[in-house]
N, C-alpha and C. Protein backbone atom coordinates (compact mmCIF):
# COMPACT_ATOMS: atom_id res chain seq x y z
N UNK A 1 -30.63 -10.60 19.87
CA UNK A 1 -29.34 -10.60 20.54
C UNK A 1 -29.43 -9.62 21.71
N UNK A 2 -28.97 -9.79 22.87
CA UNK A 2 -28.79 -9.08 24.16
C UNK A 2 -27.82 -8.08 23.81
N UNK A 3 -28.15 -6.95 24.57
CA UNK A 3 -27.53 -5.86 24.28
C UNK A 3 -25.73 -5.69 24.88
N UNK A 4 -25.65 -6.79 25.93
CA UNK A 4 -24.34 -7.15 26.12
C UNK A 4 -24.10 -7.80 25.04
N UNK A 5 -24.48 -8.88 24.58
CA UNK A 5 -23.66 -9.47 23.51
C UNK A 5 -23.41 -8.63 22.11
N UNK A 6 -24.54 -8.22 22.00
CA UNK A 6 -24.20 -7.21 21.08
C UNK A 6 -22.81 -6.22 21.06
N UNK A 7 -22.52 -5.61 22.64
CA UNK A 7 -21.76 -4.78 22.70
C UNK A 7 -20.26 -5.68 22.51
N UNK A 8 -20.23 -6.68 23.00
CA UNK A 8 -19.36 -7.81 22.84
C UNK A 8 -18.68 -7.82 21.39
N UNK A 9 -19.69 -8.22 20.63
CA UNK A 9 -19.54 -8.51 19.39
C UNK A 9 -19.11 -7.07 18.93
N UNK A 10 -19.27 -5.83 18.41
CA UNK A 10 -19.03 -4.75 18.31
C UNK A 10 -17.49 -4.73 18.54
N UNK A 11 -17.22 -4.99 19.72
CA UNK A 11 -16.19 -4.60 20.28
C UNK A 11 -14.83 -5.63 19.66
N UNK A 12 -15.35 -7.21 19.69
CA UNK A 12 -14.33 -7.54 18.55
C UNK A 12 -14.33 -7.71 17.17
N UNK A 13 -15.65 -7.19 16.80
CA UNK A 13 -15.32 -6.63 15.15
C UNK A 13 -14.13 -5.14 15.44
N UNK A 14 -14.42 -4.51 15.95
CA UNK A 14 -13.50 -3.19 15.91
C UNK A 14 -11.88 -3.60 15.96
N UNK A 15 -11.70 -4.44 17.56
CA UNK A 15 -10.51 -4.93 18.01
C UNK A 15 -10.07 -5.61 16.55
N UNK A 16 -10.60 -6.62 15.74
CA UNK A 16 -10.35 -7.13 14.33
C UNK A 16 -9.83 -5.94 13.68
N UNK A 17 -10.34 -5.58 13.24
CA UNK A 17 -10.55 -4.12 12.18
C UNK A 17 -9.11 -3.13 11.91
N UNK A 18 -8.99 -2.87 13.59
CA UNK A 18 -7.69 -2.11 14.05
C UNK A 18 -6.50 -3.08 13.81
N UNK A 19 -6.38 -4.10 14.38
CA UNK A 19 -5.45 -5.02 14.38
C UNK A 19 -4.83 -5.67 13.36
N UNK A 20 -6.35 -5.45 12.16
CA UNK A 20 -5.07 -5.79 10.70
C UNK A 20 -4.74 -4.67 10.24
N UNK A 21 -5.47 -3.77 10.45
CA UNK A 21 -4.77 -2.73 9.40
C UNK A 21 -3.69 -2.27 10.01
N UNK A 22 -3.49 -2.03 11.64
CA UNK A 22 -1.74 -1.64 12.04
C UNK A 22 -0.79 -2.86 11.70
N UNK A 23 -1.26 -4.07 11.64
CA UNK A 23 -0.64 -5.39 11.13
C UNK A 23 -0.05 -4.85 9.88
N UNK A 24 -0.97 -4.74 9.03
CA UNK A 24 -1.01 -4.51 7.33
C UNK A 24 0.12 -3.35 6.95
N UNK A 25 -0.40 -2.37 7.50
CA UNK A 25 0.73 -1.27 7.20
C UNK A 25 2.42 -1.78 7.90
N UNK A 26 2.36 -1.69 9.37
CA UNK A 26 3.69 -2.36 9.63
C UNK A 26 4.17 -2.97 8.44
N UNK A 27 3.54 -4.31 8.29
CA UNK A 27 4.38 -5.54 7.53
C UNK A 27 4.44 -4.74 6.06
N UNK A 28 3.42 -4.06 5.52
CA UNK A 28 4.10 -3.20 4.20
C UNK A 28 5.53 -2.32 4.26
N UNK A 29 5.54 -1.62 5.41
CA UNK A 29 6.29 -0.45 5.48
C UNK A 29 7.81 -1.36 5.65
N UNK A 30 7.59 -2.17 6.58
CA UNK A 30 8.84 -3.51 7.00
C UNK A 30 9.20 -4.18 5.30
N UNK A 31 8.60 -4.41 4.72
CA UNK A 31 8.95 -5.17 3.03
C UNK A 31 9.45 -3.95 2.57
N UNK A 32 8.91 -3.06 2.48
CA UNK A 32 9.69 -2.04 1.38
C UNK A 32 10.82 -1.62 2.33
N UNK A 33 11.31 -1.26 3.56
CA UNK A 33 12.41 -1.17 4.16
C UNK A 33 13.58 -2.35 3.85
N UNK A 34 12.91 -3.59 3.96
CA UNK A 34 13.92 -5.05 3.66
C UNK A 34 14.35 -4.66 2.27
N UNK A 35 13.61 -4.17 1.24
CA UNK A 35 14.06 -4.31 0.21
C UNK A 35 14.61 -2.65 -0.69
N UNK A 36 15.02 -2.30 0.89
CA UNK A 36 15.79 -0.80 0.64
C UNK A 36 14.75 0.27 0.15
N UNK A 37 13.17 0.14 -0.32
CA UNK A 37 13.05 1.23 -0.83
C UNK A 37 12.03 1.59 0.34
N UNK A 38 11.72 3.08 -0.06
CA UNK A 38 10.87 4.07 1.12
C UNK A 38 9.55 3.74 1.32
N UNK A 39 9.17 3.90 2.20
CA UNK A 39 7.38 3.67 2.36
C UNK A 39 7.23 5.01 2.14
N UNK A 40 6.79 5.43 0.87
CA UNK A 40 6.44 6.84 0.84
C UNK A 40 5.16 7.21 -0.58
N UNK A 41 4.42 8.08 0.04
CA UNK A 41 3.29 8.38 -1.00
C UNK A 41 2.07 8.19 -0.58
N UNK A 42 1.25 7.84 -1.41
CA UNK A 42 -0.07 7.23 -0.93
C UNK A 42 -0.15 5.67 -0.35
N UNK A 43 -1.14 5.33 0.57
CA UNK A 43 -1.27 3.73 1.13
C UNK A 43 -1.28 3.19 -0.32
N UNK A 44 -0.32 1.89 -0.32
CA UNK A 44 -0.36 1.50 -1.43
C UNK A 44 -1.40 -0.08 -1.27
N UNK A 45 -2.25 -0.18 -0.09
CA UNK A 45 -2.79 -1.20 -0.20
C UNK A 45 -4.84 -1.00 -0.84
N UNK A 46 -5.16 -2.10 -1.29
CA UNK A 46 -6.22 -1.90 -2.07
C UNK A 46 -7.49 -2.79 -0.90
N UNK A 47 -8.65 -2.61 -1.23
CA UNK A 47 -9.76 -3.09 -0.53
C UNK A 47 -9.65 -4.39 -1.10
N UNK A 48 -9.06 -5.01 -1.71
CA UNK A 48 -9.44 -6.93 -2.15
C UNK A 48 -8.25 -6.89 -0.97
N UNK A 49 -7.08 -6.57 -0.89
CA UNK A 49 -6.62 -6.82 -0.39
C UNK A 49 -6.62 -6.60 1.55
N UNK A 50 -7.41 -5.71 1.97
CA UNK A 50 -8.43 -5.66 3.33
C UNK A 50 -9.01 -6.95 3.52
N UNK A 51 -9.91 -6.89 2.30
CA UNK A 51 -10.87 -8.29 2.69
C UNK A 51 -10.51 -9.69 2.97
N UNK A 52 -9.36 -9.50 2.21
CA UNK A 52 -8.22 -10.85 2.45
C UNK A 52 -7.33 -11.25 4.26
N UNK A 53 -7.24 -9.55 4.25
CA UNK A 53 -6.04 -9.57 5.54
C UNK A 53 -7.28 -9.66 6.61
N UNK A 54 -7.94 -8.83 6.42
CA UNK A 54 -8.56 -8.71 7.55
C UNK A 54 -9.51 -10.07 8.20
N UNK A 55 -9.96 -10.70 6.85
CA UNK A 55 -10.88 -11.58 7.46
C UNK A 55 -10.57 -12.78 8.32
N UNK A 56 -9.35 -13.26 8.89
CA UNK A 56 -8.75 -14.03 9.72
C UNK A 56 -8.78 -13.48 11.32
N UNK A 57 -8.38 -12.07 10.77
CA UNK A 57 -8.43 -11.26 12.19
C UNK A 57 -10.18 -10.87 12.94
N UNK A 58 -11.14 -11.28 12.07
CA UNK A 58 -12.11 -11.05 12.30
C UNK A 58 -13.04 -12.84 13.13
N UNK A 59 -12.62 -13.77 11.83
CA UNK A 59 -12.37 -14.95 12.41
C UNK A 59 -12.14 -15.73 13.86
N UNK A 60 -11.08 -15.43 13.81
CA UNK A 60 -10.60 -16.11 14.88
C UNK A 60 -10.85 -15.47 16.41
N UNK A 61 -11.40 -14.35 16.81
CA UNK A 61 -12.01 -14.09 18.29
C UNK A 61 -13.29 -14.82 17.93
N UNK A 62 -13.95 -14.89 17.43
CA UNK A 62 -14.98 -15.24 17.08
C UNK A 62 -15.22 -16.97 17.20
N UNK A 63 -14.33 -17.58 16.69
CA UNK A 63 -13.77 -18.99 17.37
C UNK A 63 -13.83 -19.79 18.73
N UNK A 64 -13.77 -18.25 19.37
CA UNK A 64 -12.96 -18.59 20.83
C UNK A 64 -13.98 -18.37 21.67
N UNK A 65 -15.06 -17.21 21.07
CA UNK A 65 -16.10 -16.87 22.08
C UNK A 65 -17.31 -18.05 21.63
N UNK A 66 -18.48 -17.93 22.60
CA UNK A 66 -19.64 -18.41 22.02
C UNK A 66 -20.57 -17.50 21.02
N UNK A 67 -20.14 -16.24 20.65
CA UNK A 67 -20.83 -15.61 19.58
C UNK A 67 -20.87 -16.19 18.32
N UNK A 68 -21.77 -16.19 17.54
CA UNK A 68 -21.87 -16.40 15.73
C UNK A 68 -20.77 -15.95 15.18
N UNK A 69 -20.65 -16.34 14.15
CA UNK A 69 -19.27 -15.81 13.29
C UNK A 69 -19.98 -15.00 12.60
N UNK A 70 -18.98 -13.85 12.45
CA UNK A 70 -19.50 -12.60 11.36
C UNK A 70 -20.35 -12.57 10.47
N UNK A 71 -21.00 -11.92 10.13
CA UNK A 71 -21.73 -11.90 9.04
C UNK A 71 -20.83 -11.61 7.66
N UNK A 72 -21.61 -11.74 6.31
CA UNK A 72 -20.82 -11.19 4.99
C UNK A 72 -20.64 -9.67 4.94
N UNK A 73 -21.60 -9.07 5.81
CA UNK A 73 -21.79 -7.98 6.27
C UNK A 73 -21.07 -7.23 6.99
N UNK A 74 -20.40 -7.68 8.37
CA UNK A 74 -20.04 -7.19 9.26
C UNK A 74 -18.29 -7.39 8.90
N UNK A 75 -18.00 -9.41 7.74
CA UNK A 75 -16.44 -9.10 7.09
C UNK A 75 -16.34 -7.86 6.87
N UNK A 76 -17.22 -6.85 5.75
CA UNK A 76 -17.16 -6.14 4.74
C UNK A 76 -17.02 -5.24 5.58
N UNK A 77 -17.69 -4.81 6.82
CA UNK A 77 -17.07 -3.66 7.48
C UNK A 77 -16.06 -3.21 8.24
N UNK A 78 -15.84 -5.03 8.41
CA UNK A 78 -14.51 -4.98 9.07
C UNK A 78 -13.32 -4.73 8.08
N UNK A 79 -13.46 -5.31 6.96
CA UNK A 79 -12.38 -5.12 5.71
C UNK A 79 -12.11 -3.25 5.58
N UNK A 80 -13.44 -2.45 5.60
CA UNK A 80 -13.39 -1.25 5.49
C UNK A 80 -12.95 -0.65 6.43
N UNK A 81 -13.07 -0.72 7.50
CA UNK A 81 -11.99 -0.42 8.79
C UNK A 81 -10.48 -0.29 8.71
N UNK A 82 -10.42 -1.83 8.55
CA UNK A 82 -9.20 -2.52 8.53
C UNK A 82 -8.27 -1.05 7.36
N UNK A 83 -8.89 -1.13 6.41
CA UNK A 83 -8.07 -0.35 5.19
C UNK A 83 -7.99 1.41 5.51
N UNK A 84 -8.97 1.52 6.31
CA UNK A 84 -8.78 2.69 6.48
C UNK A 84 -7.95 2.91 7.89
N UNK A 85 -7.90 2.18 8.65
CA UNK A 85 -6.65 2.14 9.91
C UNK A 85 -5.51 2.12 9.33
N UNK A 86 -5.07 0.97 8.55
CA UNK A 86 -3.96 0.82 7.67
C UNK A 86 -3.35 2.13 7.22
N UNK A 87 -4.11 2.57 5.92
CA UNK A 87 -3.64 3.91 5.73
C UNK A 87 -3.70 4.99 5.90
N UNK A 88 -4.04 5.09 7.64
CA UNK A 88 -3.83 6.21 8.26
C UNK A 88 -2.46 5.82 9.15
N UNK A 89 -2.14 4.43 9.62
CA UNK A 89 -1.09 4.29 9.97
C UNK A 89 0.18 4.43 9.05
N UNK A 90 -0.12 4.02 7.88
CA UNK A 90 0.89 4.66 6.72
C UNK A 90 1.09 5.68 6.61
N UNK A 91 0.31 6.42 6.65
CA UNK A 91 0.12 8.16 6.44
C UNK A 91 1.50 8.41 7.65
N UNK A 92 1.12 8.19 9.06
CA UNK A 92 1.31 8.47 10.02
C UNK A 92 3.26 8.04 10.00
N UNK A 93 3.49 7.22 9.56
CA UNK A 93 4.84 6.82 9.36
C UNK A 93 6.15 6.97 8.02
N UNK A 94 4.68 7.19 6.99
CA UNK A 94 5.47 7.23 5.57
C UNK A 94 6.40 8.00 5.61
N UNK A 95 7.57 8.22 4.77
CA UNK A 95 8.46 9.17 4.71
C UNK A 95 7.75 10.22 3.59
N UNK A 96 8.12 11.77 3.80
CA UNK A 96 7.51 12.46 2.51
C UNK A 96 8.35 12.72 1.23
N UNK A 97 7.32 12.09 0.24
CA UNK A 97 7.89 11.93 -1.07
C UNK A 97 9.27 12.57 -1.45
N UNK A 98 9.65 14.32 -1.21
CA UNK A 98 10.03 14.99 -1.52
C UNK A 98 11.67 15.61 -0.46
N UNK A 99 11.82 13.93 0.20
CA UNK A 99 12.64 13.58 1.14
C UNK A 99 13.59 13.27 0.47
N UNK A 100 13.34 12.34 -1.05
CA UNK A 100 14.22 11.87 -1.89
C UNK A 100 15.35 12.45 -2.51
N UNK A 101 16.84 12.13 -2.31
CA UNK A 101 17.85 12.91 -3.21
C UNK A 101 17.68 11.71 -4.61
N UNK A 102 17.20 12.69 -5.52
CA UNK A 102 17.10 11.96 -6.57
C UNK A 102 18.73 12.56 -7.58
N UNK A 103 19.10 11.29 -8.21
CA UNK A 103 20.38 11.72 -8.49
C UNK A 103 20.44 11.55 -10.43
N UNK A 104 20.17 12.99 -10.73
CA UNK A 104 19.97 13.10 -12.29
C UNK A 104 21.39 12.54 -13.09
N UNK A 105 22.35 12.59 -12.33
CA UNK A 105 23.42 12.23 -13.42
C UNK A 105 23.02 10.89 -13.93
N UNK A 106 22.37 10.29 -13.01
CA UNK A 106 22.67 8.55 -13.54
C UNK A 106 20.81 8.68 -14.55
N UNK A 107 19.85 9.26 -14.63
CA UNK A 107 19.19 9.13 -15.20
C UNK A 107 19.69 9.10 -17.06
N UNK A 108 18.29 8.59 -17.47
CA UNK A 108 18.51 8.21 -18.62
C UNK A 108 18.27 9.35 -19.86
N UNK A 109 19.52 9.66 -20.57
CA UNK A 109 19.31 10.31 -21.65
C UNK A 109 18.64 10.93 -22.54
N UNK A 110 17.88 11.85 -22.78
CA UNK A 110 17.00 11.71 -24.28
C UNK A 110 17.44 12.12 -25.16
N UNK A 111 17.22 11.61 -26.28
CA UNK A 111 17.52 12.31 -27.42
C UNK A 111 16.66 12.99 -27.73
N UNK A 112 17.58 14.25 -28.75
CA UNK A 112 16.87 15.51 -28.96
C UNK A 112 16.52 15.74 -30.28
């Protein structure tokens, strides 16, 4: 492979990589807002689930150019990207845990 194409290719595995995981986090942080609760804590997304999001975004430039399609190799690094952009963009937006008015009256009882 030519060292332009090479750099080519590089460049939209990365562009992939970035693009789901700010995708990924957004659309997490957007569901738990729709459904009233906080984006807060640790990234709650997992690596099956990278390999899933990401590999469309890796796909499809790849379509469009005359380069090869990814390797099983280069998915997998893009999936690892992808998850680690993600939850640094989570990080970067989450609310902190300890933001919460937690309201003890309505908690539940114990017996003693």
């Amino acid at each position: 492979m030519t060292e332009p194409a090479a750099t080519a290719r590089r460049a939209l595995l990365e562009r992939a990589a970035t693009d789901a995981g700010e995708q990924w986090a957004r659309a997490r942080i957007a569901d738990l807002r729709a459904e009233r609760r906080a984006a807060a804590g640790g990234w709650p997304g997992t690596l099956s689930e990278a390999r899933a999001i990401s590999r469309s975004f890796a796909l499809r430039p790849f379509a469009k150019s005359s380069l090869s399609p990814p390797t099983a190799e280069e998915l997998e690094l893009v999936a690892r990207k992808a998850y680690a952009c993600a939850r640094s963009a989570w990080q970067a937006r989450a609310e902190p845990e300890d933001s919460f008015d937690v309201d003890v009256s309505s908690s539940v009882e114990v017996p003693e």
